[in-house]
PDB file of N, CA and C in Angstrom:
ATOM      1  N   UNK A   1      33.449   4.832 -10.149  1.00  0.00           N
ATOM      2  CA  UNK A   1      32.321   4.190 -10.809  1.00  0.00           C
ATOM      3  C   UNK A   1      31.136   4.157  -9.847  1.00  0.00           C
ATOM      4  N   UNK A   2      29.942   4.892 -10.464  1.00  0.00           N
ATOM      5  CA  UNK A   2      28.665   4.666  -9.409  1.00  0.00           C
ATOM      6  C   UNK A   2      27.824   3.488  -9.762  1.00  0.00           C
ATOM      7  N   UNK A   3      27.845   2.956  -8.661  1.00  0.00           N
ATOM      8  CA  UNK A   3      27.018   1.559  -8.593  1.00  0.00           C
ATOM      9  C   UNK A   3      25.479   2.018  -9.171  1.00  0.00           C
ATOM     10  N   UNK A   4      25.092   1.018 -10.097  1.00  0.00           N
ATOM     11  CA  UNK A   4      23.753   1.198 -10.541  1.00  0.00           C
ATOM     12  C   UNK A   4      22.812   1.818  -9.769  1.00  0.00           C
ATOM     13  N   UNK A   5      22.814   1.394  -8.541  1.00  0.00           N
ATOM     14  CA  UNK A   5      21.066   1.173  -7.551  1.00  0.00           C
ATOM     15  C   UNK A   5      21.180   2.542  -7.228  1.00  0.00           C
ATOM     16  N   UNK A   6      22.862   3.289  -6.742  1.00  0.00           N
ATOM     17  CA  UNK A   6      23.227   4.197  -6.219  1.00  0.00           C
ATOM     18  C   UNK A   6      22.292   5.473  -7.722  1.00  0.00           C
ATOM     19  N   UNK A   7      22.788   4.803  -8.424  1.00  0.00           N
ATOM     20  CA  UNK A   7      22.270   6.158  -9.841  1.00  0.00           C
ATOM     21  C   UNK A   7      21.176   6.092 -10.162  1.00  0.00           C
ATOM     22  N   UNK A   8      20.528   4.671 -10.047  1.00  0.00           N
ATOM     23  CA  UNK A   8      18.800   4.951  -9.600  1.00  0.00           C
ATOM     24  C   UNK A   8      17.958   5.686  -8.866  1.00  0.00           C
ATOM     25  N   UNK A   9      18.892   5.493  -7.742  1.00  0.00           N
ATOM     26  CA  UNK A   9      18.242   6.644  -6.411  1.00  0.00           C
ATOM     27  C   UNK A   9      18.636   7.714  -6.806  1.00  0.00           C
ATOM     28  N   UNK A  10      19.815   8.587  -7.093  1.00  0.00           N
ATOM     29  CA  UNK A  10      19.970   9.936  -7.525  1.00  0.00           C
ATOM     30  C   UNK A  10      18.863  10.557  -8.403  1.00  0.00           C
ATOM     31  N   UNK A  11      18.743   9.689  -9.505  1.00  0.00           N
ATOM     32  CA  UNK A  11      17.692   9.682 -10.620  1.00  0.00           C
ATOM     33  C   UNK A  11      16.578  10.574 -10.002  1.00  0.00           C
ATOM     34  N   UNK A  12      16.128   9.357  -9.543  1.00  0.00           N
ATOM     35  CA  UNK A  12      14.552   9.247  -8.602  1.00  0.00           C
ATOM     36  C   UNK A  12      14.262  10.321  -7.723  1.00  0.00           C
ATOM     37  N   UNK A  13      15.308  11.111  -6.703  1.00  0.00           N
ATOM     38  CA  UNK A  13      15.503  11.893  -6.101  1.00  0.00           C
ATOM     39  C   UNK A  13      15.513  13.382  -7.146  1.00  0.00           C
ATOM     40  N   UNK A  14      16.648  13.115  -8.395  1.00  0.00           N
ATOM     41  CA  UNK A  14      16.440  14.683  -8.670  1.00  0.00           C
ATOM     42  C   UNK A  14      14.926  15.016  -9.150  1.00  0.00           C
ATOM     43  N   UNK A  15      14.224  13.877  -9.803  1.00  0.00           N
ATOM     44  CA  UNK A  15      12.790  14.246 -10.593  1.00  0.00           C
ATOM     45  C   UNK A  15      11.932  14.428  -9.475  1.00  0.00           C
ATOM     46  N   UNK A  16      11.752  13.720  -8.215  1.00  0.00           N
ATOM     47  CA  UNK A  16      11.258  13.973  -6.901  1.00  0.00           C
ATOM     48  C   UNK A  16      11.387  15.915  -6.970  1.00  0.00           C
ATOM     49  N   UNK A  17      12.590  15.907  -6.374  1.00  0.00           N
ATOM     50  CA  UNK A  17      12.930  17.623  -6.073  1.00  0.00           C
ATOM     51  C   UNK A  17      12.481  18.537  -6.957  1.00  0.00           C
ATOM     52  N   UNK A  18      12.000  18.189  -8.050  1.00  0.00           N
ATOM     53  CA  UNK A  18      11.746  19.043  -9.602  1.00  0.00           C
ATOM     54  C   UNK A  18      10.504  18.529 -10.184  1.00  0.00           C
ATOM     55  N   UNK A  19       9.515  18.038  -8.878  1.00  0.00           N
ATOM     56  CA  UNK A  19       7.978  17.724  -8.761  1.00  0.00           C
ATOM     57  C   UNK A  19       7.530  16.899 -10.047  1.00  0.00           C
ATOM     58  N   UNK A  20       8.760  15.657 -10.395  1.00  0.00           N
ATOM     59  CA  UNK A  20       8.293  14.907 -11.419  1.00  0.00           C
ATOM     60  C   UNK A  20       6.823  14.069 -10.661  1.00  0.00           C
ATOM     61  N   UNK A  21       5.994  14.078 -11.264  1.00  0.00           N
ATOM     62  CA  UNK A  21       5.102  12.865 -10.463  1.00  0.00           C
ATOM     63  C   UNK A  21       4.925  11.342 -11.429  1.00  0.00           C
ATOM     64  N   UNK A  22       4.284  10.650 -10.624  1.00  0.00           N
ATOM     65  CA  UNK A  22       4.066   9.570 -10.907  1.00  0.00           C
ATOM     66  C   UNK A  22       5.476   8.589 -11.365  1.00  0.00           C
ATOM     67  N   UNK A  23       6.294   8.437 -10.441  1.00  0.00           N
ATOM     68  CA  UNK A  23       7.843   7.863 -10.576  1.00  0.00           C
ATOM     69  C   UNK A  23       7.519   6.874 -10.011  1.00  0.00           C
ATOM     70  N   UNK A  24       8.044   6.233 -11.675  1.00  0.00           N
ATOM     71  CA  UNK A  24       8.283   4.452 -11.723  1.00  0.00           C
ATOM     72  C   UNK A  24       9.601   3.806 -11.891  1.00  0.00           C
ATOM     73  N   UNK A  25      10.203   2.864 -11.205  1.00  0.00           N
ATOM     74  CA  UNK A  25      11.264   2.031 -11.230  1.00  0.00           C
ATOM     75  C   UNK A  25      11.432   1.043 -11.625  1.00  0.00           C
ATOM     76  N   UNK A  26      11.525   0.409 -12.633  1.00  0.00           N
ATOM     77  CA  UNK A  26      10.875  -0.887 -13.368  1.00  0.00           C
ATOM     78  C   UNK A  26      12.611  -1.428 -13.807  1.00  0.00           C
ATOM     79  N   UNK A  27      12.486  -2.767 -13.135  1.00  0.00           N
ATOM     80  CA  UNK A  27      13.971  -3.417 -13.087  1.00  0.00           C
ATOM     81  C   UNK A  27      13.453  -4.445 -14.551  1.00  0.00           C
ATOM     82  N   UNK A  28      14.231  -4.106 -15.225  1.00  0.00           N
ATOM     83  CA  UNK A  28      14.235  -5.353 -16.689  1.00  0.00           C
ATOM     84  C   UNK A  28      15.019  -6.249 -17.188  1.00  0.00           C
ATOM     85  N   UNK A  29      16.385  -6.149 -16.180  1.00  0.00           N
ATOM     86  CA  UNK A  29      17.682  -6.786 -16.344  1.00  0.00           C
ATOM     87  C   UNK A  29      17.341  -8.000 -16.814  1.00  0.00           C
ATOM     88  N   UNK A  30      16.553  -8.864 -16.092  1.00  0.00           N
ATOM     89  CA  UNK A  30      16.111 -10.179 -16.407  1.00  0.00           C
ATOM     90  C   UNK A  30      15.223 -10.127 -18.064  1.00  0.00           C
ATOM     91  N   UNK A  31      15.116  -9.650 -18.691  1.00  0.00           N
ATOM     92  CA  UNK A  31      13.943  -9.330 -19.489  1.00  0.00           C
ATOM     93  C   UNK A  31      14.664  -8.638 -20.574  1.00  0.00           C
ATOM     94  N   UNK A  32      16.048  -7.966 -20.849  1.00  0.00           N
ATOM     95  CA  UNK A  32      16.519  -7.390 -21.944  1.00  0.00           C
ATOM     96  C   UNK A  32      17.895  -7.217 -21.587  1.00  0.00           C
ATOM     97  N   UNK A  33      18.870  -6.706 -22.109  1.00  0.00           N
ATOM     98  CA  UNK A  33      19.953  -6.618 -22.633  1.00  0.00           C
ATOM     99  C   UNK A  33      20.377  -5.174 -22.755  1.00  0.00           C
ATOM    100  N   UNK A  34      19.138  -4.478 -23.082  1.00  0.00           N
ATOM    101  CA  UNK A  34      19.261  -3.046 -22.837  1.00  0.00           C
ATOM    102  C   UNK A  34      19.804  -2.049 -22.186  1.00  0.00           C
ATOM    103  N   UNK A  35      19.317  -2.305 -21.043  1.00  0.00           N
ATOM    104  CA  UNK A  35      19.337  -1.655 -19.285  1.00  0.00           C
ATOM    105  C   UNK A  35      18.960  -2.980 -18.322  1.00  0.00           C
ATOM    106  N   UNK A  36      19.433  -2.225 -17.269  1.00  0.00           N
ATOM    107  CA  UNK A  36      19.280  -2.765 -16.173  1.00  0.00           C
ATOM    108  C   UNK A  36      17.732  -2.481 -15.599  1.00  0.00           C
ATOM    109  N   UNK A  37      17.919  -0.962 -15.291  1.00  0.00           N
ATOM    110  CA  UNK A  37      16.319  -0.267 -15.313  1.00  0.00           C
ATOM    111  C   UNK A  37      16.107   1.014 -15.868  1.00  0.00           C
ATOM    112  N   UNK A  38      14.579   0.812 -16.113  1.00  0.00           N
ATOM    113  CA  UNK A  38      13.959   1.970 -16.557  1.00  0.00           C
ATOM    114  C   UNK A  38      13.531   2.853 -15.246  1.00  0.00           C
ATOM    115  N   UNK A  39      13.623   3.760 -15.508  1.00  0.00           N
ATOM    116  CA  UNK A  39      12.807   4.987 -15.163  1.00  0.00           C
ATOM    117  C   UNK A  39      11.728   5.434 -15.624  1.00  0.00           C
ATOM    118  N   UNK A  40      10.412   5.718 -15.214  1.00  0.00           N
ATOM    119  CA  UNK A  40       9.642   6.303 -15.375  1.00  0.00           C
ATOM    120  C   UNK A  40       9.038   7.289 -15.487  1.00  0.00           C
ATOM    121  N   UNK A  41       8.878   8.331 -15.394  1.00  0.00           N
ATOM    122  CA  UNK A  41       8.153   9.929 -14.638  1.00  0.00           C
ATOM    123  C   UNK A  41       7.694  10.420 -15.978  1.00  0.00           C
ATOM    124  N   UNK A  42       6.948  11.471 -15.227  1.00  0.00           N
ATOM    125  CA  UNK A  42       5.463  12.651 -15.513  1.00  0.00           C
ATOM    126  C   UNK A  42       5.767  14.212 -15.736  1.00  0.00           C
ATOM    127  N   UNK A  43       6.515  14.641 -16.545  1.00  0.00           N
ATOM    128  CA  UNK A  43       5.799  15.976 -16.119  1.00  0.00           C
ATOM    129  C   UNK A  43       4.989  16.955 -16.667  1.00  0.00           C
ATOM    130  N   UNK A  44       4.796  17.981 -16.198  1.00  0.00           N
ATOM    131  CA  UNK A  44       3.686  18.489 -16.744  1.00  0.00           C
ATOM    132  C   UNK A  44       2.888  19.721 -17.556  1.00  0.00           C
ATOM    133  N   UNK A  45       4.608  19.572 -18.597  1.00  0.00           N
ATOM    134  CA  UNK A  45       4.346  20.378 -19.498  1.00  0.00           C
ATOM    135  C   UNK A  45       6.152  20.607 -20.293  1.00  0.00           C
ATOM    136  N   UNK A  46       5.581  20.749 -21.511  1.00  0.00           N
ATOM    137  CA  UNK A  46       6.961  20.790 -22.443  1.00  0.00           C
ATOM    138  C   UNK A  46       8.361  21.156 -21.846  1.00  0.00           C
ATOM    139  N   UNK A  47       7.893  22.214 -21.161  1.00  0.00           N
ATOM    140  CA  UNK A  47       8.886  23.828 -20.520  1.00  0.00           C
ATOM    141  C   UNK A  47       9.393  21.903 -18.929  1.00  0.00           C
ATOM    142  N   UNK A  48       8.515  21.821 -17.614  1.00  0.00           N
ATOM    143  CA  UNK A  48       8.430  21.069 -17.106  1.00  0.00           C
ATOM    144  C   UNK A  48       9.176  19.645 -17.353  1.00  0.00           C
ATOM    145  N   UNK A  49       9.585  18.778 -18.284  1.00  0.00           N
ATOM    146  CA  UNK A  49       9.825  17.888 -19.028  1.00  0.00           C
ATOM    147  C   UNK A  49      11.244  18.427 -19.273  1.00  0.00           C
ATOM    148  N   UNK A  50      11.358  19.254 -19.894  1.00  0.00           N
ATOM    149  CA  UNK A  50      13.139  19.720 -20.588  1.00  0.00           C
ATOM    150  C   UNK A  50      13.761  20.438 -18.944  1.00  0.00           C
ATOM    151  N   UNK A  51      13.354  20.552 -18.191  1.00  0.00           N
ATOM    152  CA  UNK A  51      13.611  20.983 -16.502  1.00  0.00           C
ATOM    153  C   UNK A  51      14.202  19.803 -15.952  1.00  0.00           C
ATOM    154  N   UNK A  52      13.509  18.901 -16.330  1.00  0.00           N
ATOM    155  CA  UNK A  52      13.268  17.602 -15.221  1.00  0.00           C
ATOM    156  C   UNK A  52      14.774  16.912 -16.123  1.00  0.00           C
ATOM    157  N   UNK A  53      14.888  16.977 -17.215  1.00  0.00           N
ATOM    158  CA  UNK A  53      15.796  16.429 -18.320  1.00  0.00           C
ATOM    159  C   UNK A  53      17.242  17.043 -17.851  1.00  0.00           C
ATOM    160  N   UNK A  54      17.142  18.073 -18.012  1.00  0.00           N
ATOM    161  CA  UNK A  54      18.676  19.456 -17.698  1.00  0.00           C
ATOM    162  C   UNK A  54      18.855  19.322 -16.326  1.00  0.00           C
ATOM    163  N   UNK A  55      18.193  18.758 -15.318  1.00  0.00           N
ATOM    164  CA  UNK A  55      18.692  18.982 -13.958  1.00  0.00           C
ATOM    165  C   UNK A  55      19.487  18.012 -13.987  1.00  0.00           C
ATOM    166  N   UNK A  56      18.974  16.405 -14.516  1.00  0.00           N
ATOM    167  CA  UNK A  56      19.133  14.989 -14.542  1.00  0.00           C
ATOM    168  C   UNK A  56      20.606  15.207 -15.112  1.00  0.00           C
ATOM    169  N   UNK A  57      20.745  15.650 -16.314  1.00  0.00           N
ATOM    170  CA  UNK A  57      21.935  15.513 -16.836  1.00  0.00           C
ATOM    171  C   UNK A  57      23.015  16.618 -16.015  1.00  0.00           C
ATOM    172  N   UNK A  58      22.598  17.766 -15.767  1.00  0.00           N
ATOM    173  CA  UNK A  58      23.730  18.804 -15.079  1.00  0.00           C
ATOM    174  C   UNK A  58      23.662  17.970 -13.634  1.00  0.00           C
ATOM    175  N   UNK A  59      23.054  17.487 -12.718  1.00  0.00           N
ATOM    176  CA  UNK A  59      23.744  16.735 -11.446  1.00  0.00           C
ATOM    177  C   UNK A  59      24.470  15.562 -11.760  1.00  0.00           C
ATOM    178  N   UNK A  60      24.085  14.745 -12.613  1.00  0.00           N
ATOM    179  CA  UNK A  60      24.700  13.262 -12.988  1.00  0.00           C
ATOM    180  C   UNK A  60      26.228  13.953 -13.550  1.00  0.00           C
ATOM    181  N   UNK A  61      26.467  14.608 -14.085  1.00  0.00           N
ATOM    182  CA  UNK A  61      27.610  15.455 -14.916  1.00  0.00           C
ATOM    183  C   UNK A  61      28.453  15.588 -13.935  1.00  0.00           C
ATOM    184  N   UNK A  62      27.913  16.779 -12.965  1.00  0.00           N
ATOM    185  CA  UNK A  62      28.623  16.840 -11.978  1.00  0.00           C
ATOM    186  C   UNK A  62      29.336  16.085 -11.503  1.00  0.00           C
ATOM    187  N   UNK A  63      28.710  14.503 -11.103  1.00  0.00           N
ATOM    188  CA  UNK A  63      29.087  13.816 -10.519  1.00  0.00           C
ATOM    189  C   UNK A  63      30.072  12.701 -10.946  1.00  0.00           C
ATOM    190  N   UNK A  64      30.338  12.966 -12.542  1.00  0.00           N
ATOM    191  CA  UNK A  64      31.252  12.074 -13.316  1.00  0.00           C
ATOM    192  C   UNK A  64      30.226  11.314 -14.118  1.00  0.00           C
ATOM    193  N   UNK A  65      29.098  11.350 -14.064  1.00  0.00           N
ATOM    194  CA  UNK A  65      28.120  10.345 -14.713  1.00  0.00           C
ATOM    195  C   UNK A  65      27.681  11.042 -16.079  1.00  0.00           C
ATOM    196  N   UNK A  66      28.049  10.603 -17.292  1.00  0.00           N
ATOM    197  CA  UNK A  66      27.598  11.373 -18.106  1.00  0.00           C
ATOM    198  C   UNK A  66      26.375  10.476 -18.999  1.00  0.00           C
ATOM    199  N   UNK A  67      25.586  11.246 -19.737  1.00  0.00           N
ATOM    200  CA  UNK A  67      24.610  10.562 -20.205  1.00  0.00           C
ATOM    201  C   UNK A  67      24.838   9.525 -21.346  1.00  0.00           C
ATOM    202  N   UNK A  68      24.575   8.761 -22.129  1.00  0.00           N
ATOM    203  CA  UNK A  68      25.091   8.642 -23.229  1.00  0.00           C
ATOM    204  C   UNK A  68      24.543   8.996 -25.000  1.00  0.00           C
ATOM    205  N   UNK A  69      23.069   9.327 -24.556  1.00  0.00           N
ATOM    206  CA  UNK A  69      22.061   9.907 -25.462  1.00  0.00           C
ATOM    207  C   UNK A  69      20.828  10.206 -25.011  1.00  0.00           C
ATOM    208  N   UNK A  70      20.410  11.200 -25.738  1.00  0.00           N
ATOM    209  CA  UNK A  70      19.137  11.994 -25.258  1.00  0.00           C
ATOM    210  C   UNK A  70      18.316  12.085 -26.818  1.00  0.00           C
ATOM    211  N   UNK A  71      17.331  11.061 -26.356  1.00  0.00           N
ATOM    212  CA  UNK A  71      16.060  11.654 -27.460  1.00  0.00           C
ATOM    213  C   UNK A  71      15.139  12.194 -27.518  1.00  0.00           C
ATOM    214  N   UNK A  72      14.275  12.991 -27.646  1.00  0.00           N
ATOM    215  CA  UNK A  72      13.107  13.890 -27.919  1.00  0.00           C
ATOM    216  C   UNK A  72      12.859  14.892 -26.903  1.00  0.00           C
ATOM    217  N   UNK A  73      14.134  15.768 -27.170  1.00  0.00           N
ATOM    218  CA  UNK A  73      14.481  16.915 -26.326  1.00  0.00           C
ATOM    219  C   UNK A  73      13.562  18.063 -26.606  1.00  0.00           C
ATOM    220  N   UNK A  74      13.842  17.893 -28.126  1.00  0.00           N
ATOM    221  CA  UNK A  74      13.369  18.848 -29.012  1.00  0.00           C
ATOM    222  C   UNK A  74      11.711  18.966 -28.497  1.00  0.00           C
ATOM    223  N   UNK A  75      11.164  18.366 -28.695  1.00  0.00           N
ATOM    224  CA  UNK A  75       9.420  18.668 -28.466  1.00  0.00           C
ATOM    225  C   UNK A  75       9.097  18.558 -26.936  1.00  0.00           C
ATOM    226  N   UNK A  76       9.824  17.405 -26.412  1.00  0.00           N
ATOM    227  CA  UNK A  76       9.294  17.818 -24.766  1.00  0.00           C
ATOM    228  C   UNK A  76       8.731  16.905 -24.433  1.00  0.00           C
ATOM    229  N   UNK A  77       7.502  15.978 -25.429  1.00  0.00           N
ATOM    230  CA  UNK A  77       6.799  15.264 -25.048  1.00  0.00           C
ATOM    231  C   UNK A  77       7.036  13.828 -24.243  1.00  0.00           C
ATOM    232  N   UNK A  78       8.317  13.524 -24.777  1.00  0.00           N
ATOM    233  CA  UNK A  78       8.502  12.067 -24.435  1.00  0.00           C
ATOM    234  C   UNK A  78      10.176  12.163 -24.641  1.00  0.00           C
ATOM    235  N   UNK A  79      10.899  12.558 -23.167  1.00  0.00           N
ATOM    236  CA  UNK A  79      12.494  12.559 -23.286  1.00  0.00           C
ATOM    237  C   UNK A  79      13.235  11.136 -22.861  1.00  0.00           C
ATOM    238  N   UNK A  80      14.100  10.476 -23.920  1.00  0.00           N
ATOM    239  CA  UNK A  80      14.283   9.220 -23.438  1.00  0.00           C
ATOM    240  C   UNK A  80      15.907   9.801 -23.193  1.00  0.00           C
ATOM    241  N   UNK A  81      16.523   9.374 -21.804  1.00  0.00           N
ATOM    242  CA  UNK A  81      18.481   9.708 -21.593  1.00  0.00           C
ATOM    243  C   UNK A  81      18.566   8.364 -21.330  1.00  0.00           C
ATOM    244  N   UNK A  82      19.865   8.001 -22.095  1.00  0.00           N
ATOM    245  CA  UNK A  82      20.194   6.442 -22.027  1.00  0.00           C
ATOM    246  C   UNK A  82      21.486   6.514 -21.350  1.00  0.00           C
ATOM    247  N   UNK A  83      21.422   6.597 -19.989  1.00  0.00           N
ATOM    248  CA  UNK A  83      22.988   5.986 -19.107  1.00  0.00           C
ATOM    249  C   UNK A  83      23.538   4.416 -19.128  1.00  0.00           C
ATOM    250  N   UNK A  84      23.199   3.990 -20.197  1.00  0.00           N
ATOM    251  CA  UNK A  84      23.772   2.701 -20.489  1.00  0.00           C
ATOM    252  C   UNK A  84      22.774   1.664 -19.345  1.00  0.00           C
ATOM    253  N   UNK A  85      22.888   1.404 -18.225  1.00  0.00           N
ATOM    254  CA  UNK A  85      22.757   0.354 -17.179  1.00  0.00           C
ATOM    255  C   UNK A  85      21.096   0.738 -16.905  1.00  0.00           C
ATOM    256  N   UNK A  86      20.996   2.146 -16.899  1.00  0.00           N
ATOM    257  CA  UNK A  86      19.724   3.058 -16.975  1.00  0.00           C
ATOM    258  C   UNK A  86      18.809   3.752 -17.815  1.00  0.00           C
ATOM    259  N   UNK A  87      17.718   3.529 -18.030  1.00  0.00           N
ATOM    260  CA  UNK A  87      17.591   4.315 -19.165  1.00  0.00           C
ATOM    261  C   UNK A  87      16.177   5.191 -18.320  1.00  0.00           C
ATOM    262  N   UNK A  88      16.323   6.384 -19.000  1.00  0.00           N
ATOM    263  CA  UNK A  88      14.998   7.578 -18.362  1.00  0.00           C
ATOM    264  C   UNK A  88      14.157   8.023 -19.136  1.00  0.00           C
ATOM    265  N   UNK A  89      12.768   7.460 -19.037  1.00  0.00           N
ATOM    266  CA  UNK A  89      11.643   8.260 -19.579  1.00  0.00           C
ATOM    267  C   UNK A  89      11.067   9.100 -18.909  1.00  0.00           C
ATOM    268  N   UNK A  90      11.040  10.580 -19.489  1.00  0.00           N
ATOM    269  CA  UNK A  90      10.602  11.781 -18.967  1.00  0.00           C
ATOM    270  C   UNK A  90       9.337  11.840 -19.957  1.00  0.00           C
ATOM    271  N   UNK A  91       8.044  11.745 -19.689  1.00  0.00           N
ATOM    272  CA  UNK A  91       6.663  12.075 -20.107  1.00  0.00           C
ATOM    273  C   UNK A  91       5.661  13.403 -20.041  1.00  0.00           C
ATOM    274  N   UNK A  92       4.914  13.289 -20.861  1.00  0.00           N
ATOM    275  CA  UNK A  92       3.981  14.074 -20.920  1.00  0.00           C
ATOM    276  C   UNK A  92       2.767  13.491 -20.339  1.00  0.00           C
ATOM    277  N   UNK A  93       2.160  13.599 -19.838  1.00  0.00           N
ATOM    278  CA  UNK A  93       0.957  12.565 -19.064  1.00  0.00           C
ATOM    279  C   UNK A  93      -0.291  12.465 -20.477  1.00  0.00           C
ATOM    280  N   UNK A  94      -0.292  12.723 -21.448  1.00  0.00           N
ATOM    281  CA  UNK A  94      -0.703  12.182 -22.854  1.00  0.00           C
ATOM    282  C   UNK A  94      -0.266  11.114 -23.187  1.00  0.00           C
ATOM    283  N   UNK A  95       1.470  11.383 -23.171  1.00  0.00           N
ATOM    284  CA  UNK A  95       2.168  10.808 -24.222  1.00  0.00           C
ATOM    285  C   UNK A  95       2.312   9.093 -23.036  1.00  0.00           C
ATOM    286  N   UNK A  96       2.635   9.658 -21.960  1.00  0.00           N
ATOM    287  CA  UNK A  96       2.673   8.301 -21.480  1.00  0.00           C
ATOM    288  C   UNK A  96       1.410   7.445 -20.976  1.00  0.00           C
ATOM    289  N   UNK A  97       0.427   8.181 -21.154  1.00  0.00           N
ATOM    290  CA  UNK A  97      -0.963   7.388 -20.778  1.00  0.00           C
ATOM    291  C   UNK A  97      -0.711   6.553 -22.844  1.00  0.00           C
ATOM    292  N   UNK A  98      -0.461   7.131 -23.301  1.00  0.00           N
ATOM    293  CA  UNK A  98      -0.603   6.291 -25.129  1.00  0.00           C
ATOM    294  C   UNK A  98       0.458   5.567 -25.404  1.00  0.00           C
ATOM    295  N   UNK A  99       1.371   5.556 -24.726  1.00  0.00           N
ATOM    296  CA  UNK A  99       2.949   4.533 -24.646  1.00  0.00           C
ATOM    297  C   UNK A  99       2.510   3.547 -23.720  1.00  0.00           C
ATOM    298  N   UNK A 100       2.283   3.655 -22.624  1.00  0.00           N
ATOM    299  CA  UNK A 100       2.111   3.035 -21.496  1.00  0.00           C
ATOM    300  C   UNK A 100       3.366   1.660 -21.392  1.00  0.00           C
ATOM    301  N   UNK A 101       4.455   2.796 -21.293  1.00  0.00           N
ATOM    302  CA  UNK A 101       5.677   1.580 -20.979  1.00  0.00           C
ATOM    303  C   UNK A 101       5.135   0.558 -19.844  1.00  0.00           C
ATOM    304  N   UNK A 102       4.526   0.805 -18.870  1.00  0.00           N
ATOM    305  CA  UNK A 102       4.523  -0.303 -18.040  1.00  0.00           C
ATOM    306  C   UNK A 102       3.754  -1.005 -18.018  1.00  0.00           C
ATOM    307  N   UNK A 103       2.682  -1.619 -19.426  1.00  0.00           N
ATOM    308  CA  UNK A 103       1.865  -2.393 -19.713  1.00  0.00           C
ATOM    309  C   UNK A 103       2.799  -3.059 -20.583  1.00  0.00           C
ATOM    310  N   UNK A 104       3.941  -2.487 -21.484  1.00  0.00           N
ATOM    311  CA  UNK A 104       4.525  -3.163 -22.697  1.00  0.00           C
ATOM    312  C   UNK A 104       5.808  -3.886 -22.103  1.00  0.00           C
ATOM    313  N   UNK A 105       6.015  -3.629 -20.616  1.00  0.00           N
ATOM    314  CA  UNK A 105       7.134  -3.963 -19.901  1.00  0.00           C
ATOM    315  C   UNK A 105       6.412  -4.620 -18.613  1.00  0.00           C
ATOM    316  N   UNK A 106       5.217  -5.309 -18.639  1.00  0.00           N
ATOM    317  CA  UNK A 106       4.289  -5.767 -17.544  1.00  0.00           C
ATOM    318  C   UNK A 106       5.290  -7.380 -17.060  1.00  0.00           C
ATOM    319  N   UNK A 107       5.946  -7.742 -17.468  1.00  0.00           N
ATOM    320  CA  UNK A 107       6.709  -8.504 -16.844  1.00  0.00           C
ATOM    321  C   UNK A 107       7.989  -8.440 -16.127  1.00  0.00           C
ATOM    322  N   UNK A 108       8.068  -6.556 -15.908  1.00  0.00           N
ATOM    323  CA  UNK A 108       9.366  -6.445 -15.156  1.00  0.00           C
ATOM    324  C   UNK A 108       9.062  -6.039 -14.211  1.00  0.00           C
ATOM    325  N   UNK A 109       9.730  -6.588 -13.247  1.00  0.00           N
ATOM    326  CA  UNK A 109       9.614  -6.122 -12.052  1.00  0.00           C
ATOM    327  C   UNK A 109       9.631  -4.594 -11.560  1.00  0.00           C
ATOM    328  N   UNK A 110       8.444  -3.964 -10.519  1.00  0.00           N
ATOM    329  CA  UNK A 110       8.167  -2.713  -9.964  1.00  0.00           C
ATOM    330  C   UNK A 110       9.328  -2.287  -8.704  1.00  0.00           C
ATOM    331  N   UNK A 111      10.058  -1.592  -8.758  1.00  0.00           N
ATOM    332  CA  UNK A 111      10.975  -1.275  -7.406  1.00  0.00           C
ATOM    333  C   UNK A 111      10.550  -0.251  -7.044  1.00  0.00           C
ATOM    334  N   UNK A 112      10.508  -0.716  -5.588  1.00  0.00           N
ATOM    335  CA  UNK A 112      10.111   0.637  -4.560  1.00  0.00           C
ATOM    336  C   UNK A 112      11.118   1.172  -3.962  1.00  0.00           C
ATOM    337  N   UNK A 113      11.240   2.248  -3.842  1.00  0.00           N
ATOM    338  CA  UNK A 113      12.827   3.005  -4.266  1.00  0.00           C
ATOM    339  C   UNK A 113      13.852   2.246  -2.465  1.00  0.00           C
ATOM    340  N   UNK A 114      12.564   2.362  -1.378  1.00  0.00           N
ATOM    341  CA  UNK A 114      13.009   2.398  -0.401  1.00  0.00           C
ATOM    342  C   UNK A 114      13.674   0.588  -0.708  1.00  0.00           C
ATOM    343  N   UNK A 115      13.441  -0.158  -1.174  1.00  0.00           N
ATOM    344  CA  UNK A 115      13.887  -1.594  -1.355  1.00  0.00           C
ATOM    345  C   UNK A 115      15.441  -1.725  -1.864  1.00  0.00           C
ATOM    346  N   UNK A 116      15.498  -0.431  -2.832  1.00  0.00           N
ATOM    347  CA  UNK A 116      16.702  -0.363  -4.003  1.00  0.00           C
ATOM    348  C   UNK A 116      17.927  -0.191  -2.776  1.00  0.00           C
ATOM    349  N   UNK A 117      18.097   0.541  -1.897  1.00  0.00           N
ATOM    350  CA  UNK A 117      19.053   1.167  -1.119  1.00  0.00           C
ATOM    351  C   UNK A 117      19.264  -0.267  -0.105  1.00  0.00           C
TER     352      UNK A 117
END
C-alpha cells in the first residue's frame, strides 16, 4: 500500500518530467470527503494533456497503483483520474483559467511539494 503523500510526490514528479506547468497541490481532506488532495497541472495542448494522463496512469500501474476513473480523455481539455485519496486535474490553460479550481477550492490548503515529503 502506497502512502498518500508518497503518491502525491510520484504524481507531481511524473507531470514535472513531461513539462506539465503550473503544478498545484491543494490538500482538501479537511474540506470534503472526496480526496485527500487534488492535483493541479497545465498542459499545453490536447496531444500534451493525454501524454501527461498515459504516463500518470502507465507509472502508477506499474507500481501497483491503479487509477480508479478517468474523465475527459476523449477531448483533452480537462482530464480528471480519480485514485480515490487523490484526485488529478490535467488542463488546458483555457479550460483551467474558466474552472479555476483553486478559487472554487480557496479554502484548501496550498502544499509545497518540498513540505509533503
Amino acid at each position: 500500500m502506497v502512502d498518500v503523500k508518497d503518491k502525491v510526490f510520484k504524481i507531481c514528479n511524473l507531470l514535472e518530467d513531461k513539462k506539465a506547468f503550473d503544478i498545484k497541490v491543494l490538500y482538501i481532506g479537511e474540506l470534503t470527503t472526496i480526496a485527500d488532495y487534488f492535483i493541479i497541472a497545465t498542459g499545453s495542448s490536447d496531444t500534451h494533456v493525454k501524454a501527461l494522463t498515459d504516463e500518470i496512469e502507465k507509472k502508477l500501474c506499474e507500481e501497483g497503483i491503479f487509477v480508479d476513473h478517468i474523465e475527459g480523455y476523449a477531448s483533452g481539455k480537462w482530464v480528471l483520474m480519480d485514485y480515490g485519496d487523490v484526485v488529478v486535474h490535467i488542463f488546458q490553460e483555457e479550460e483551467r483559467a474558466f474552472y479555476n479550481l483553486e478559487r472554487l477550492w480557496a479554502d484548501a490548503k496550498e502544499i509545497v511539494l518540498d513540505n509533503l515529503v
